[in-house]
Protein backbone atom coordinates (compact mmCIF):
# COMPACT_ATOMS: atom_id res chain seq x y z
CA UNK A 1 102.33 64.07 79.41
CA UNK A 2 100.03 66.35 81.57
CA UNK A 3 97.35 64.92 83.99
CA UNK A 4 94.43 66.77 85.60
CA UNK A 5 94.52 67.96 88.86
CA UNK A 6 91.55 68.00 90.61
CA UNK A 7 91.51 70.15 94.13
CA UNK A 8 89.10 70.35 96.67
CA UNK A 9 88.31 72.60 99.52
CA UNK A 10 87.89 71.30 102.34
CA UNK A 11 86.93 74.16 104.51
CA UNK A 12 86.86 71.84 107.99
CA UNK A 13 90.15 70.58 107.42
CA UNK A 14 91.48 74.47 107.15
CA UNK A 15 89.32 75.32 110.01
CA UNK A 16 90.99 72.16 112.15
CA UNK A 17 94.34 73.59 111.13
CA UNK A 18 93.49 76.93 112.71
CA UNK A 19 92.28 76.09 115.54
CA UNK A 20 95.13 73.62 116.25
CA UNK A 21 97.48 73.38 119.09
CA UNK A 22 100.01 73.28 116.81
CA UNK A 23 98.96 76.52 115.36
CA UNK A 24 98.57 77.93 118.83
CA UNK A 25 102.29 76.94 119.58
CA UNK A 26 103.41 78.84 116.49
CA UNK A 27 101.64 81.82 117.40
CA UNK A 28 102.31 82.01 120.74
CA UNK A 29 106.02 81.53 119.82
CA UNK A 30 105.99 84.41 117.58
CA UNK A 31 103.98 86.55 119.92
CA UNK A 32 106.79 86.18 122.92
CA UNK A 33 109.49 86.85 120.47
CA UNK A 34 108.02 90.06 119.73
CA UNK A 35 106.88 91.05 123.29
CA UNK A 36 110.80 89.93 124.47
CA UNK A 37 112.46 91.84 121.17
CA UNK A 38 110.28 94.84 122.81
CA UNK A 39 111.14 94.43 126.38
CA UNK A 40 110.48 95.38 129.18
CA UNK A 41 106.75 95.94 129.70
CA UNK A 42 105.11 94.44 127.24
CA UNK A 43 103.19 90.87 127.36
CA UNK A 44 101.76 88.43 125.11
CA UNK A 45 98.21 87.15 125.84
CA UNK A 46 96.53 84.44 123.41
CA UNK A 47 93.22 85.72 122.04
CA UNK A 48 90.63 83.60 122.41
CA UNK A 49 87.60 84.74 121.70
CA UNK A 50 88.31 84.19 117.56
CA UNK A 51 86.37 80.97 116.23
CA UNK A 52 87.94 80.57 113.14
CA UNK A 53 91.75 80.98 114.11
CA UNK A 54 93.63 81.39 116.93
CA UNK A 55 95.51 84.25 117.86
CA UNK A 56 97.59 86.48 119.78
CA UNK A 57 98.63 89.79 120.79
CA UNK A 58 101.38 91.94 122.57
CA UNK A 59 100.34 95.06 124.85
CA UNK A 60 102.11 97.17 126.75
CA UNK A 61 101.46 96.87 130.78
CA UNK A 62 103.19 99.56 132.06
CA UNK A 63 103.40 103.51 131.57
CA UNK A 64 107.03 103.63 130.56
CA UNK A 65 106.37 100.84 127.71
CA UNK A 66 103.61 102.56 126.60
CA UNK A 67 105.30 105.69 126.24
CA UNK A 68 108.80 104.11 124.84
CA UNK A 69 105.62 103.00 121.87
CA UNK A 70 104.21 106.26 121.61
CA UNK A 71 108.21 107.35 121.18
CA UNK A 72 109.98 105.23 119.87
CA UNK A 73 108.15 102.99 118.65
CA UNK A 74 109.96 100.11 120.04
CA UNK A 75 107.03 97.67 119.67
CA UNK A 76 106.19 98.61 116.04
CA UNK A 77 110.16 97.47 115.44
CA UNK A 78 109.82 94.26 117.20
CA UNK A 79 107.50 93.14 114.53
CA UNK A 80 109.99 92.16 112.20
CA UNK A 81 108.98 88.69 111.35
């Protein structure tokens, strides 16, 4: 027999999920996989200047990484996930 299925929103609960530390963890996690599968060079930094989610991001902080990008595109392959 089918029942209804009501669903709410709840747009604080999403917004507590995003702004987790648990969430953060994740990211961060996935962020220094990337910046170690790219090697040498490159860094993860957390972004926080996002109010809705957190966030991260993987740079290049030398020359030789930024050129092995602009090459090879080793960072571009390290995203993977």
């Amino acid at each position: 027999m089918a029942s209804k299925v009501v669903v709410e929103h709840n747009s604080a609960g999403w917004l507590e999920i995003f702004l987790s530390g648990e969430m953060q963890a994740v990211v961060d996690a996935a962020g220094q996989k990337i910046a170690a599968e790219a090697g040498a060079g490159f860094e993860y930094h957390q972004h926080t200047a996002n109010r809705v989610s957190v966030g991260g991001y993987v740079q290049s902080e030398t020359q030789e990484a930024a050129e092995a990008e602009a090459v090879d595109k080793v960072l571009t392959q390290a995203v993977h996930m």
